[in-house]
Protein backbone atom coordinates (compact mmCIF):
# COMPACT_ATOMS: atom_id res chain seq x y z
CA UNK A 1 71.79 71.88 -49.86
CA UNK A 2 69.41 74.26 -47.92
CA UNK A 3 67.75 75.09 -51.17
CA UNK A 4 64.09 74.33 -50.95
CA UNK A 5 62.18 70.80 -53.05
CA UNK A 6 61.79 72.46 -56.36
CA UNK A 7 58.22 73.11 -57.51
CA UNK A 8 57.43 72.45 -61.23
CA UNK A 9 54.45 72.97 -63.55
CA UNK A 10 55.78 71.61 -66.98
CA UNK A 11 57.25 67.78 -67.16
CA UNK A 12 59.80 68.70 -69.46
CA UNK A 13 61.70 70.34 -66.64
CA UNK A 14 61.14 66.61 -64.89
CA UNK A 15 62.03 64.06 -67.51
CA UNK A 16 64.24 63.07 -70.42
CA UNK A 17 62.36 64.28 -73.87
CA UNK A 18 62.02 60.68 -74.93
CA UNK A 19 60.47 59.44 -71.91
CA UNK A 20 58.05 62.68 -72.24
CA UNK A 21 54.96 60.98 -73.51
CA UNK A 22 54.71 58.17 -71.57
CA UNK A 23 55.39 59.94 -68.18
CA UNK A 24 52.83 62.90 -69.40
CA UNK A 25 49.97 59.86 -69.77
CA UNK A 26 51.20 58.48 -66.70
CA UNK A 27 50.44 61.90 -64.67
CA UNK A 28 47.19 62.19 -66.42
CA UNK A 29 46.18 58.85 -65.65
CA UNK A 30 47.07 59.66 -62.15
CA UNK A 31 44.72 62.50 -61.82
CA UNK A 32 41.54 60.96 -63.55
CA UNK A 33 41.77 58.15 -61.20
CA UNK A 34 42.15 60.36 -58.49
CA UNK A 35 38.85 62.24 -59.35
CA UNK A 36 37.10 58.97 -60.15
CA UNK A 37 37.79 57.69 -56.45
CA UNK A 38 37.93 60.77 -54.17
CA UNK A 39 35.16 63.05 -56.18
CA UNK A 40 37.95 65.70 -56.58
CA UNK A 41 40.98 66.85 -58.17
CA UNK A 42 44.32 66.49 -56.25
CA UNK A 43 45.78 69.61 -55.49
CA UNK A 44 49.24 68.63 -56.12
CA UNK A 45 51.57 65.78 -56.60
CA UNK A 46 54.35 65.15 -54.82
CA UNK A 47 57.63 63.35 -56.31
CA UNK A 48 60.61 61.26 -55.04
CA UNK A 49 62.67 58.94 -57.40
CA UNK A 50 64.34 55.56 -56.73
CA UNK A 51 68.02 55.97 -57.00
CA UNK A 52 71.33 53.41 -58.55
CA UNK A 53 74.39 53.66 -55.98
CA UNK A 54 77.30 53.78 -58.62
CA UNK A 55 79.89 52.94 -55.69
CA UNK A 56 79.89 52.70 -52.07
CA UNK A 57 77.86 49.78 -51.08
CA UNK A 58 76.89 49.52 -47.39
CA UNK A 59 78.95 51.99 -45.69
CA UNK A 60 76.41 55.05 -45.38
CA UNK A 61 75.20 53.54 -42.01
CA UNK A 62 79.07 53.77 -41.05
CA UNK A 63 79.12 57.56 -41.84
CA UNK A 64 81.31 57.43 -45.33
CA UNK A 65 80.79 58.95 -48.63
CA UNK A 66 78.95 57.12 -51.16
CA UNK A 67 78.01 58.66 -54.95
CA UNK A 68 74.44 57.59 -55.92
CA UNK A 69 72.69 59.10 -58.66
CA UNK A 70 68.65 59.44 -59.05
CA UNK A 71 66.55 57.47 -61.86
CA UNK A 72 63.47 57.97 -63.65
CA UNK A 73 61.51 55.58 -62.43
CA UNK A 74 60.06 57.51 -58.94
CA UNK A 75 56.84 57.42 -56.69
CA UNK A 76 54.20 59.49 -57.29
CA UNK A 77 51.56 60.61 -54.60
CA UNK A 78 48.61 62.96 -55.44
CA UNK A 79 46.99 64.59 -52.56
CA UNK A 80 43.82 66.55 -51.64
CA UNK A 81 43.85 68.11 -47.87
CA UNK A 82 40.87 67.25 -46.06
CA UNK A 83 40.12 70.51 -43.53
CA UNK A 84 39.49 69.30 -39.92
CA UNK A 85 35.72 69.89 -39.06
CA UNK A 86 35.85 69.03 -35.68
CA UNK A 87 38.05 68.09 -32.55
CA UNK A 88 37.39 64.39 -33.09
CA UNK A 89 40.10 62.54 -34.94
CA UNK A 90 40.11 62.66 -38.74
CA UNK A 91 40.88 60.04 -41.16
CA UNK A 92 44.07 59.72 -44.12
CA UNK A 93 42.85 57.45 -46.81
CA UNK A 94 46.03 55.94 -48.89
CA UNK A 95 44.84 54.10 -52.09
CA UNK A 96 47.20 53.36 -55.10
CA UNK A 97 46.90 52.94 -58.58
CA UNK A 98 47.68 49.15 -58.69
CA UNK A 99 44.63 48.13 -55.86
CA UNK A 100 45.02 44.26 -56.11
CA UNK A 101 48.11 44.42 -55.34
CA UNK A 102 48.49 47.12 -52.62
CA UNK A 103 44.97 46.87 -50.58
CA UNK A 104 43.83 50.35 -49.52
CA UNK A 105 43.38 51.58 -46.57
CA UNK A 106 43.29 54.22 -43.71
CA UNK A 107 43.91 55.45 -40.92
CA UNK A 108 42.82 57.69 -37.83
CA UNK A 109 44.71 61.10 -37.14
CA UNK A 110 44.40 62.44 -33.54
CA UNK A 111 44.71 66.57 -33.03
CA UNK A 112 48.35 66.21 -31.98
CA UNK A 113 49.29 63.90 -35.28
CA UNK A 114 50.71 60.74 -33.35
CA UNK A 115 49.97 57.77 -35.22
CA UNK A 116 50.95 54.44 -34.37
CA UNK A 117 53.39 52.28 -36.97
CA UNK A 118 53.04 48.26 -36.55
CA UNK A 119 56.55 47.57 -37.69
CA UNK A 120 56.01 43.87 -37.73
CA UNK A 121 53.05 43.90 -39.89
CA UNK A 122 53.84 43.98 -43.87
CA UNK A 123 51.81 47.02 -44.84
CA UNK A 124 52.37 48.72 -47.44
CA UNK A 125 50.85 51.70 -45.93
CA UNK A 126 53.53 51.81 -43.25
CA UNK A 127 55.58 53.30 -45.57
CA UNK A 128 53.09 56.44 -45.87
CA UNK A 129 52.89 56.47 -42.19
CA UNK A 130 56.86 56.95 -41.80
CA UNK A 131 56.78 59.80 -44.02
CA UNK A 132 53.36 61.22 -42.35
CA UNK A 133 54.54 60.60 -39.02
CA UNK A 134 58.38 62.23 -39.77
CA UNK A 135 56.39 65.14 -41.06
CA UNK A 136 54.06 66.01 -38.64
CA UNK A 137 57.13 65.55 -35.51
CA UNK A 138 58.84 68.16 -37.93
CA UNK A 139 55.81 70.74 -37.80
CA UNK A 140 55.35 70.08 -34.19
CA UNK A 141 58.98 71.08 -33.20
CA UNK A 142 58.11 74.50 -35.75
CA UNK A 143 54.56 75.18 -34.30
CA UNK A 144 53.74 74.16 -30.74
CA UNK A 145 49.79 74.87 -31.67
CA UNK A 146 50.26 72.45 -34.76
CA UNK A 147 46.92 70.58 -35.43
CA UNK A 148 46.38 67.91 -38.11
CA UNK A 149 43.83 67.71 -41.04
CA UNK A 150 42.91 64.85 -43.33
CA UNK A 151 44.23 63.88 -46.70
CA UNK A 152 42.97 61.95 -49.42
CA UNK A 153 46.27 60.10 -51.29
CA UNK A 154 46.73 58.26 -54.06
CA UNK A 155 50.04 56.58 -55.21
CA UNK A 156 51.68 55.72 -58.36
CA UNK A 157 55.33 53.89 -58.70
CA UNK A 158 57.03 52.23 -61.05
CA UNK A 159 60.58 51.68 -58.92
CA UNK A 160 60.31 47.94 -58.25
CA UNK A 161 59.92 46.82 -54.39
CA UNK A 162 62.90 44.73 -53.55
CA UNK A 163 64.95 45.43 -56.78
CA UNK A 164 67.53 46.99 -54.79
CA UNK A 165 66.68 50.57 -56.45
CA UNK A 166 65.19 52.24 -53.03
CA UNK A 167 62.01 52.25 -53.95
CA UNK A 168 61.25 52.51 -49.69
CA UNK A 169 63.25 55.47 -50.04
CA UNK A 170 61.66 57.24 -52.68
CA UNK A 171 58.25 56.01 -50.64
CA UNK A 172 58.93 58.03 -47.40
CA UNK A 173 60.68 60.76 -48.64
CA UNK A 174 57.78 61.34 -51.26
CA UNK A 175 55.15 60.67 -48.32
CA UNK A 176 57.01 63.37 -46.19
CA UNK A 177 57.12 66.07 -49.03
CA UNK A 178 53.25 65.01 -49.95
CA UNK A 179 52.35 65.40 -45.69
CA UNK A 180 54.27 68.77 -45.68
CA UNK A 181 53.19 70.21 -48.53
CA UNK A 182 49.33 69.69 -47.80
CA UNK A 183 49.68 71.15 -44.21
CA UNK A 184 51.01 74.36 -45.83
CA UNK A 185 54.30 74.26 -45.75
CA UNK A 186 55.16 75.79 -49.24
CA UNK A 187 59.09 76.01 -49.28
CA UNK A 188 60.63 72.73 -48.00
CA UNK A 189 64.46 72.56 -47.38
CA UNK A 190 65.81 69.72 -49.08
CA UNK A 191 68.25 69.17 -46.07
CA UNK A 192 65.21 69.02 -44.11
CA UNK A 193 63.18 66.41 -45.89
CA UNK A 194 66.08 63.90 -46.28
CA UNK A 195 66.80 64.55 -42.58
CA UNK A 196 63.81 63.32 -41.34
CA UNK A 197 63.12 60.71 -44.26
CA UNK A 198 66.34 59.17 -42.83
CA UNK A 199 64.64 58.66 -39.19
CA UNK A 200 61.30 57.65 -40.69
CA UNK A 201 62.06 55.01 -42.51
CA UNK A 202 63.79 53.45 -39.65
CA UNK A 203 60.37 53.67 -37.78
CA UNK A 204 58.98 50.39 -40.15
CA UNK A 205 62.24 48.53 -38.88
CA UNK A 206 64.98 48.74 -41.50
CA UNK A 207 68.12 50.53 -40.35
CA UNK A 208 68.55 52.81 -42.98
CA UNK A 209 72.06 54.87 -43.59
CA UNK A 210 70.44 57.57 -45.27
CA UNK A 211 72.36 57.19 -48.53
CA UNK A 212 68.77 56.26 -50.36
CA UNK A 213 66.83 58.91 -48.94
CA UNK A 214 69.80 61.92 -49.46
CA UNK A 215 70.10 60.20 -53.48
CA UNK A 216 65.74 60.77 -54.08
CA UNK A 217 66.08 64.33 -52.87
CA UNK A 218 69.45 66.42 -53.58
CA UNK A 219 69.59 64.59 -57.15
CA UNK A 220 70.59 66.86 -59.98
CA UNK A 221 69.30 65.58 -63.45
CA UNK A 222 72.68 64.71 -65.54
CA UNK A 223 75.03 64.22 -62.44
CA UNK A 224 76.39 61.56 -59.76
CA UNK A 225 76.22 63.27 -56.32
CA UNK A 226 78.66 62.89 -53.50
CA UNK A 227 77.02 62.72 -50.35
CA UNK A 228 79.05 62.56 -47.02
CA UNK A 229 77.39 62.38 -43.12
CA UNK A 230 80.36 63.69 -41.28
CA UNK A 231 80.97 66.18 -39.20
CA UNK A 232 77.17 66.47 -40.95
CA UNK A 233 75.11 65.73 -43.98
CA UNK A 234 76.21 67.03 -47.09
CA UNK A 235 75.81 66.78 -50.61
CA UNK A 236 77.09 68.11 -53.80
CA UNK A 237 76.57 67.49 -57.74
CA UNK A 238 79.37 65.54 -59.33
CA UNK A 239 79.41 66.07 -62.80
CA UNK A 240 80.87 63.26 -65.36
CA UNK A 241 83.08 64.18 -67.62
CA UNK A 242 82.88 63.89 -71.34
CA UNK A 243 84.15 60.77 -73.08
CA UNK A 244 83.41 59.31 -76.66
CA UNK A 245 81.55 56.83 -75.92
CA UNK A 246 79.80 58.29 -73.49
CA UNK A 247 79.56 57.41 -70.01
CA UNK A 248 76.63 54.82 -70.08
CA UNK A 249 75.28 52.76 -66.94
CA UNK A 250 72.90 50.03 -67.36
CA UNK A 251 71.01 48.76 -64.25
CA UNK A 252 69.74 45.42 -64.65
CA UNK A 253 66.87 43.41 -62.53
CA UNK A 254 67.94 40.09 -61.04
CA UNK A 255 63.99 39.45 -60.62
CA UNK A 256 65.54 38.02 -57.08
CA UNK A 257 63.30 39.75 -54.56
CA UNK A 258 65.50 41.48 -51.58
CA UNK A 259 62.77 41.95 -49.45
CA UNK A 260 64.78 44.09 -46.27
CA UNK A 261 61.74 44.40 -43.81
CA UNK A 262 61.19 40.14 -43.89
CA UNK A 263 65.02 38.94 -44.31
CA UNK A 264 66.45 42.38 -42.06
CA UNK A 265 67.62 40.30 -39.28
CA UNK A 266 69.93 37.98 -40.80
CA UNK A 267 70.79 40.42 -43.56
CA UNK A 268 71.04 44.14 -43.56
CA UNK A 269 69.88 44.76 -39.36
CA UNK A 270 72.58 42.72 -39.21
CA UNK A 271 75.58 44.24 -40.74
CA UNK A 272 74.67 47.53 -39.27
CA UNK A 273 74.81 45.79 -35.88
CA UNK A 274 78.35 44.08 -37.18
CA UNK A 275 79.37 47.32 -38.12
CA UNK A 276 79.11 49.28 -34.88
CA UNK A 277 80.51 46.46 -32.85
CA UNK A 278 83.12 46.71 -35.21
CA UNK A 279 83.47 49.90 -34.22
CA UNK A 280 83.01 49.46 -30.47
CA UNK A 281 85.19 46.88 -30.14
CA UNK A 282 88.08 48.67 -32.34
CA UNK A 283 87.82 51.74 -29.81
CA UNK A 284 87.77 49.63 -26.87
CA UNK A 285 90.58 47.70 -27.80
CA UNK A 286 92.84 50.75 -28.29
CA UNK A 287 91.18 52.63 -24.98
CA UNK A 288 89.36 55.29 -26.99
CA UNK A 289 85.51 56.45 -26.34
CA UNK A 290 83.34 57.32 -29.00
CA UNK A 291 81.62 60.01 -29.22
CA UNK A 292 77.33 59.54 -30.55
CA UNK A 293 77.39 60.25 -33.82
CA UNK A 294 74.47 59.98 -36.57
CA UNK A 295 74.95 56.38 -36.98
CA UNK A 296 71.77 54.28 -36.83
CA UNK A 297 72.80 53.04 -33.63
CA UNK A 298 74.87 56.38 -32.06
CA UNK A 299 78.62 55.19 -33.27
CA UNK A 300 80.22 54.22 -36.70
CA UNK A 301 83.31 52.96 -37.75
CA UNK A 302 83.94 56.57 -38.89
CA UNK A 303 83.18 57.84 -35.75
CA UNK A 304 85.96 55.82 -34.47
CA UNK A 305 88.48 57.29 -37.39
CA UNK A 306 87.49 60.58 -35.84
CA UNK A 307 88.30 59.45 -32.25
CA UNK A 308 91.54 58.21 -33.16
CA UNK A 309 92.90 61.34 -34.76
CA UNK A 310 91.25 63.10 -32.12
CA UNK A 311 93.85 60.92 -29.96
CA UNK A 312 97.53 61.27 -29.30
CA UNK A 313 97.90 58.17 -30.83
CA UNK A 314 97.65 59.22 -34.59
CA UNK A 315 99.59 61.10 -37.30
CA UNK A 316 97.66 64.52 -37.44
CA UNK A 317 99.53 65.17 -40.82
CA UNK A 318 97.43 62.33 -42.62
CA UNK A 319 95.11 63.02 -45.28
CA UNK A 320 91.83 61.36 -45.64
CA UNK A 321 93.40 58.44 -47.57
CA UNK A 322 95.97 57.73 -45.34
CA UNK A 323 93.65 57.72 -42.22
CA UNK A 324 91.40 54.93 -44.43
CA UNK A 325 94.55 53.02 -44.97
CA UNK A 326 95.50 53.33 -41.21
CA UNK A 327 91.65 52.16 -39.96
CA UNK A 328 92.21 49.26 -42.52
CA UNK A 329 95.56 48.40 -41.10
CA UNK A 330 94.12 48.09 -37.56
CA UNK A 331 91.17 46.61 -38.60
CA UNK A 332 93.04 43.95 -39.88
CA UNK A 333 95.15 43.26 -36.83
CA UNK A 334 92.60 43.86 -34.29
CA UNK A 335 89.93 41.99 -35.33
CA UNK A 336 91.21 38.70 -36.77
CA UNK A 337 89.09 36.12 -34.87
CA UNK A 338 88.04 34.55 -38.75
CA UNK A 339 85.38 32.27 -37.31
CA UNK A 340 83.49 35.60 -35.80
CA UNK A 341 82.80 36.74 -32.12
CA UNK A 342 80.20 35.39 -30.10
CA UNK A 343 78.13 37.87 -27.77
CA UNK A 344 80.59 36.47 -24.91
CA UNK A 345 83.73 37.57 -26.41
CA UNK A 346 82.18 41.10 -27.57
CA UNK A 347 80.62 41.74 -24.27
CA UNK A 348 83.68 41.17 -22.86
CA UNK A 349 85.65 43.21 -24.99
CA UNK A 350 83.05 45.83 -24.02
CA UNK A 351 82.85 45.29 -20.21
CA UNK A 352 79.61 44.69 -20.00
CA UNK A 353 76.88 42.06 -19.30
CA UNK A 354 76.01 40.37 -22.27
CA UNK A 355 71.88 40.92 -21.46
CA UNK A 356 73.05 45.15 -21.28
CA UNK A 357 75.15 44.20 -24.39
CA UNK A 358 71.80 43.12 -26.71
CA UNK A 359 70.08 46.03 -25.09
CA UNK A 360 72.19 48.42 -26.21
CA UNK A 361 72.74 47.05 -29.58
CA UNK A 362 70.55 44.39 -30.61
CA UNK A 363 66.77 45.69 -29.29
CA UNK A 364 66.23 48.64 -31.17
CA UNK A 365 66.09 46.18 -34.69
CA UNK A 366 65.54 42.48 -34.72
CA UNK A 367 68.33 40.21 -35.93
CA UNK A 368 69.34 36.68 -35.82
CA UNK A 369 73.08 35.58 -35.24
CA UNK A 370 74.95 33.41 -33.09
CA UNK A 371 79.02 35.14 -34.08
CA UNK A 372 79.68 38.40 -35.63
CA UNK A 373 82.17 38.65 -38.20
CA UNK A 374 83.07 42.33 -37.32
CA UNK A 375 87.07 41.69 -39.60
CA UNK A 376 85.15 41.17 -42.99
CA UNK A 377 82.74 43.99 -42.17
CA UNK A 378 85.23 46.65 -41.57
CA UNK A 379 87.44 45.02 -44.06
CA UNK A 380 84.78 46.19 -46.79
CA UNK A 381 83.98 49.22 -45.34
CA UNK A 382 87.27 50.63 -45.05
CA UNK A 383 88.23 49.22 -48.62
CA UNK A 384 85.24 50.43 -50.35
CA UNK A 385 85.80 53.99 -48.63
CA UNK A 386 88.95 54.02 -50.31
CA UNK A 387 87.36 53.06 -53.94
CA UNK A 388 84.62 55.95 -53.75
CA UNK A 389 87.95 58.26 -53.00
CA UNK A 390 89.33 56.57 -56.45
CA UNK A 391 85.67 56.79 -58.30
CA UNK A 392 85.88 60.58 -57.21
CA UNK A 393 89.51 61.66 -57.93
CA UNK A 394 89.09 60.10 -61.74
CA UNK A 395 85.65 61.82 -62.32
CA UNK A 396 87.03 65.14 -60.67
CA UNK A 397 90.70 64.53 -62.74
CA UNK A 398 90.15 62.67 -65.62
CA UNK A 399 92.70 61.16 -67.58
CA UNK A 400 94.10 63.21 -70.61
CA UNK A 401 93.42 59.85 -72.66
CA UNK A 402 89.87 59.93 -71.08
CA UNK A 403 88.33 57.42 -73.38
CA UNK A 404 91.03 54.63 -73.18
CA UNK A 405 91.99 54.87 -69.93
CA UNK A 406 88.87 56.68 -67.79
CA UNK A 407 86.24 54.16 -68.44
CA UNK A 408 88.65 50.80 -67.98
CA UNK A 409 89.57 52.40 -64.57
CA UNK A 410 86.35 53.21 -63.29
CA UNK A 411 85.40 49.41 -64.45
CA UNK A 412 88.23 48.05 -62.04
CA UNK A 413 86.92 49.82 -59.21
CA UNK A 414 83.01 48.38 -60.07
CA UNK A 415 84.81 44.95 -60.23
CA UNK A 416 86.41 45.33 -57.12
CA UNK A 417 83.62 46.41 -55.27
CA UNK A 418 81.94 43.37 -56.59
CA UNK A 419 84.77 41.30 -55.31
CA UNK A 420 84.52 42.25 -51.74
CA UNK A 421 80.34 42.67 -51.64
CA UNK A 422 80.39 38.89 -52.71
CA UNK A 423 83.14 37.90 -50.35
CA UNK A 424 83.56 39.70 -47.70
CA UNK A 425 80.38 41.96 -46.96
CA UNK A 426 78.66 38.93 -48.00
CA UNK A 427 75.43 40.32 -49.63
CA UNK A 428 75.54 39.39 -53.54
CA UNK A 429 74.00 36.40 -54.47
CA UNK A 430 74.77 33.54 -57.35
CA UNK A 431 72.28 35.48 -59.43
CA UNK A 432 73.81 38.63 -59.13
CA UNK A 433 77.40 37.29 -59.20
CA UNK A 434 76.21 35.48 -62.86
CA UNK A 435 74.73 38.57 -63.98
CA UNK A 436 78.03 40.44 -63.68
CA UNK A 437 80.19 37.74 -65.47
CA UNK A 438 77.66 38.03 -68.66
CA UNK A 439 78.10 41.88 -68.96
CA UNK A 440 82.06 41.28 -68.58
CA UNK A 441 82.06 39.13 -71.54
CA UNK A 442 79.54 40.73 -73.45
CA UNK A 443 81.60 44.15 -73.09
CA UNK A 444 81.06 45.78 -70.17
CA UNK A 445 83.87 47.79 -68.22
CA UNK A 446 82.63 46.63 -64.57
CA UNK A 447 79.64 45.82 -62.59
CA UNK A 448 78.62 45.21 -59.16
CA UNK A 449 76.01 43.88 -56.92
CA UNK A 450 74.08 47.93 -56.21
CA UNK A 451 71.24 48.43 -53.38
CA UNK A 452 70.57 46.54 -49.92
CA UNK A 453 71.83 43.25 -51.97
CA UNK A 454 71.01 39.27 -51.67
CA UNK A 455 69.14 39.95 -54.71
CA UNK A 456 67.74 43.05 -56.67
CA UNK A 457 69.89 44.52 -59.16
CA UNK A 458 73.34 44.96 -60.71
CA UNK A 459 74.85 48.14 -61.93
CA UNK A 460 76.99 48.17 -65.27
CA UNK A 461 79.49 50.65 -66.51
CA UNK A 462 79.17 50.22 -70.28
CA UNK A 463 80.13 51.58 -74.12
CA UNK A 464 77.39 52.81 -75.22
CA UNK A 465 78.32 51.00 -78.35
CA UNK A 466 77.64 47.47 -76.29
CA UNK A 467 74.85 48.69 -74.94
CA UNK A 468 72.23 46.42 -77.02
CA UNK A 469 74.99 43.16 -77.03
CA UNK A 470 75.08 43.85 -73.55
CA UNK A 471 71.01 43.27 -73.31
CA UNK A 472 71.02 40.06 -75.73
CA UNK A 473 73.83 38.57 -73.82
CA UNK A 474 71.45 38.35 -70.18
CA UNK A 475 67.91 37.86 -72.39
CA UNK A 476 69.74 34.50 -73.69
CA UNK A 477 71.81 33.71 -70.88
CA UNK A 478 70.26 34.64 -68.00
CA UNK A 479 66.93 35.55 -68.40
CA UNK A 480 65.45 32.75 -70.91
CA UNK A 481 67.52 30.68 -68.62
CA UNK A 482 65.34 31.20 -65.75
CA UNK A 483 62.10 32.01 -67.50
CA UNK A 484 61.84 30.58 -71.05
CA UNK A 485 58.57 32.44 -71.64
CA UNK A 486 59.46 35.48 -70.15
CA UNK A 487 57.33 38.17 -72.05
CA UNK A 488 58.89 41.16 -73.78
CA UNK A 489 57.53 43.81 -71.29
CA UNK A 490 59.24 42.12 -68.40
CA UNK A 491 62.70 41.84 -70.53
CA UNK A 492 61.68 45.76 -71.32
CA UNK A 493 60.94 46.15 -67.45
CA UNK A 494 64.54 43.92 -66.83
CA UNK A 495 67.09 46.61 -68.12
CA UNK A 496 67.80 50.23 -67.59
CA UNK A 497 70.18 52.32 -69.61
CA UNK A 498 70.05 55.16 -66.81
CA UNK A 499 70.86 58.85 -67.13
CA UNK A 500 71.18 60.46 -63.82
CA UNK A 501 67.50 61.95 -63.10
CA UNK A 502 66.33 64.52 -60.58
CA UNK A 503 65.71 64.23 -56.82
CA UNK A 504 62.59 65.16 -55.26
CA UNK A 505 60.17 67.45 -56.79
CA UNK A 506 56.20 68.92 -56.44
């Protein structure tokens, strides 16, 4: 985990050999354009993919493990440092390869780095500035006599926005490498980077967990990995084990825009603030304090697990299963108001004032809501912990019979975690939830609503043999459907049949 971003000179130590060609045009394409706008040639290019969450939807921002794995499609960034000449402010000039699209533009760097983020703007470029900004705190803490220079960027990325594959994620965390990287810093802890790409992307408003940003980093090419964020971050490659088939995933586009930073306050702001009331209100209930934790507002739900076996009140003896089971258990029995809890009856709970109650909870992100339905939140959390546990175990012990009974398994669990994001987390949509039914029929093993949801994309355990029935299936039933002139490079941009690609790279 401490192991520095890896720095490579050859794309076959990058990409898959048959996606070699078009990603070595791609990088050259990169560079001309970079010379044709800037006068120059970049001095290096810095790399962070977008990422598939195979299970463990919406419970990194509650502290539990989830097991992403990177993809190939990623965000490219070349950069040329531009040496301060004087003590006057100095410029960063962001450009990208698709200009009609995503306007250029710039902005001013004062000595000490500070720049200024508009959160409720729609910039593209604030996504650079996170990154920059995360960056230059970072050196600042290292170097008390830190100064800033200029850089010339230009981007390239082909994760879609708002197809629920992180491409914000692999944004900042590829901005923060690219800002570190041409201010000298030449070995760049991986802990480090996801650490502060985790803060920084919660500076353009979204309240990130931190799963995305720890997937586009630690990624090994060929593996899941198992990331966890208590007692602290941690991450580790999780191989899969042989089966004939093979282990195949397909990740396929909904082409329903999740856009997080416009619908954030009645959507995914929102479940993080359900989430640590949840929390809140569980400890208060049972007269336990939390302690802060790393949660995106200072407590979690598994900050409260940790209170209450810190407590006299628990079985010591339990293992981490159990204690799930148990959180579940109470969940369930102290938080059954079904029609949710208005500010009132939280604040209450709480004993406090319902104007220190949105302070504390409800000013550092904008969101919308007149109840809370804290029961269904912690419902899914606690139940989808306990699925990643049963995604892990079979990948760690697989089944003697590993081809008849692995893949069917791991299926259910996809299913299930379908179940619950569609009823009781409440962030699938009729899209998604048709999307999954097609793949069942057509063959698949289990699929699931994956990413910040309400759109974006699904995620499909398949046999490799179904693989291309699998693709007809949503061209004729779901895609034609929706767009009967749909061209064949959007059905070819539609569907992914991933293998688990590496994290973050220069």
């Amino acid at each position: 985990m401490d192991e520095p971003v890896p720095v490579v000179r050859n794309l076959q130590d990058l990409y898959p050999r048959d996606a070699l060609k078009s990603h070595t045009a791609r990088f050259e394409n990169l560079k001309t354009r970079f010379s044709e706008l800037y006068g120059r040639s970049p001095l290096f290019v810095a790399r962070s993919p977008g990422r598939v969450n195979l299970i463990g939807e919406h419970i990194d921002y509650s502290l539990y493990e989830v097991l992403p794995m990177a993809i190939a499609a990623d965000v490219l960034i070349a950069v040329s440092p531009v040496p301060r000449e004087s003590q006057e402010e100095v410029r960063v000039h962001v450009a990208n390869l698709n200009p009609q699209k995503f306007k250029s533009g710039e902005f001013s760097v004062p000595k000490d780095g500070n720049v200024e983020i508009d959160a409720s703007t729609l910039q593209w470029t604030n996504y650079f500035k996170a990154g920059f900004s995360g960056a230059v705190d970072l050196l600042r803490k290292q170097n008390p006599r830190f100064s800033s220079c200029g850089m010339e960027v230009l981007v390239d990325g082909t994760v879609p926005a708002g197809g629920g594959l992180s491409s914000s994620a692999a944004f900042v965390c590829a901005s923060a490498l690219a800002t570190l990287r041409a201010y000298g810093s030449d070995k760049i802890p991986k802990k480090e980077l996801v650490e502060l790409a985790i803060v920084s992307e919660r500076s353009v408003g979204v309240n990130s967990g931190g799963m995305d940003q720890a997937a586009s980093v630690f990624s090994i090419r060929g593996d899941a990995v198992s990331i966890s964020f208590s007692p602290e971050l941690y991450a580790e490659a999780l191989p899969f084990p042989k089966t004939g088939p093979p282990i195949t995933f397909m990740i396929a586009q909904s082409f329903v825009a999740a856009e997080k930073h416009i619908a954030a306050p009645e959507q995914y702001n929102l479940r993080v603030v359900e989430c640590t009331l949840a929390a809140e209100v569980l400890a208060a209930k049972l007269g336990l304090k939390l302690k802060n934790d790393s949660g995106p507002l200072g407590s979690s739900l598994r900050g409260f697990q940790n209170a209450y076996y810190e407590s006299e009140k628990a079985d010591q003896r339990s293992n981490a299963e159990e204690q799930i089971r148990t959180m579940l258990s109470l969940a369930d029995k102290l938080l059954d108001n079904c029609e949710g809890y208005t500010r009132e009856e939280i604040a209450s709970t709480l004993s406090m004032s319902v104007k220190d109650l949105e302070q504390r909870f409800m000013t550092k992100f904008p969101i919308r809501a007149e109840r809370f339905h804290l029961g269904p939140r912690a419902r899914h959390v606690f139940t989808e912990a306990l699925r990643v546990q049963a995604f892990k175990k079979l990948l760690l012990n697989p089944p003697a019979d590993a081809d008849t009974i692995l893949l069917p398994k791991l299926g259910d669990i996809l299913n299930e975690s379908h179940t619950s994001s569609r009823d009781v987390y409440v962030h699938s949509c009729p899209e998604i939830d048709e999307m999954c039914e097609i793949a069942r029929k057509a063959g698949s093993y289990g699929g699931r609503v994956t990413g910040a949801g309400w759109g974006g994309c699904s995620v499909h355990l398949v046999p490799k043999d179904r693989v291309e029935a699998i693709k007809a299936a949503w061209e004729e039933n779901y895609y034609r459907k929706r767009d009967p002139d749909i061209t064949r490079e959007k059905l070819a941009e539609a569907v992914v049949v991933s293998e688990p690609g590496h994290g973050s790279m220069m």
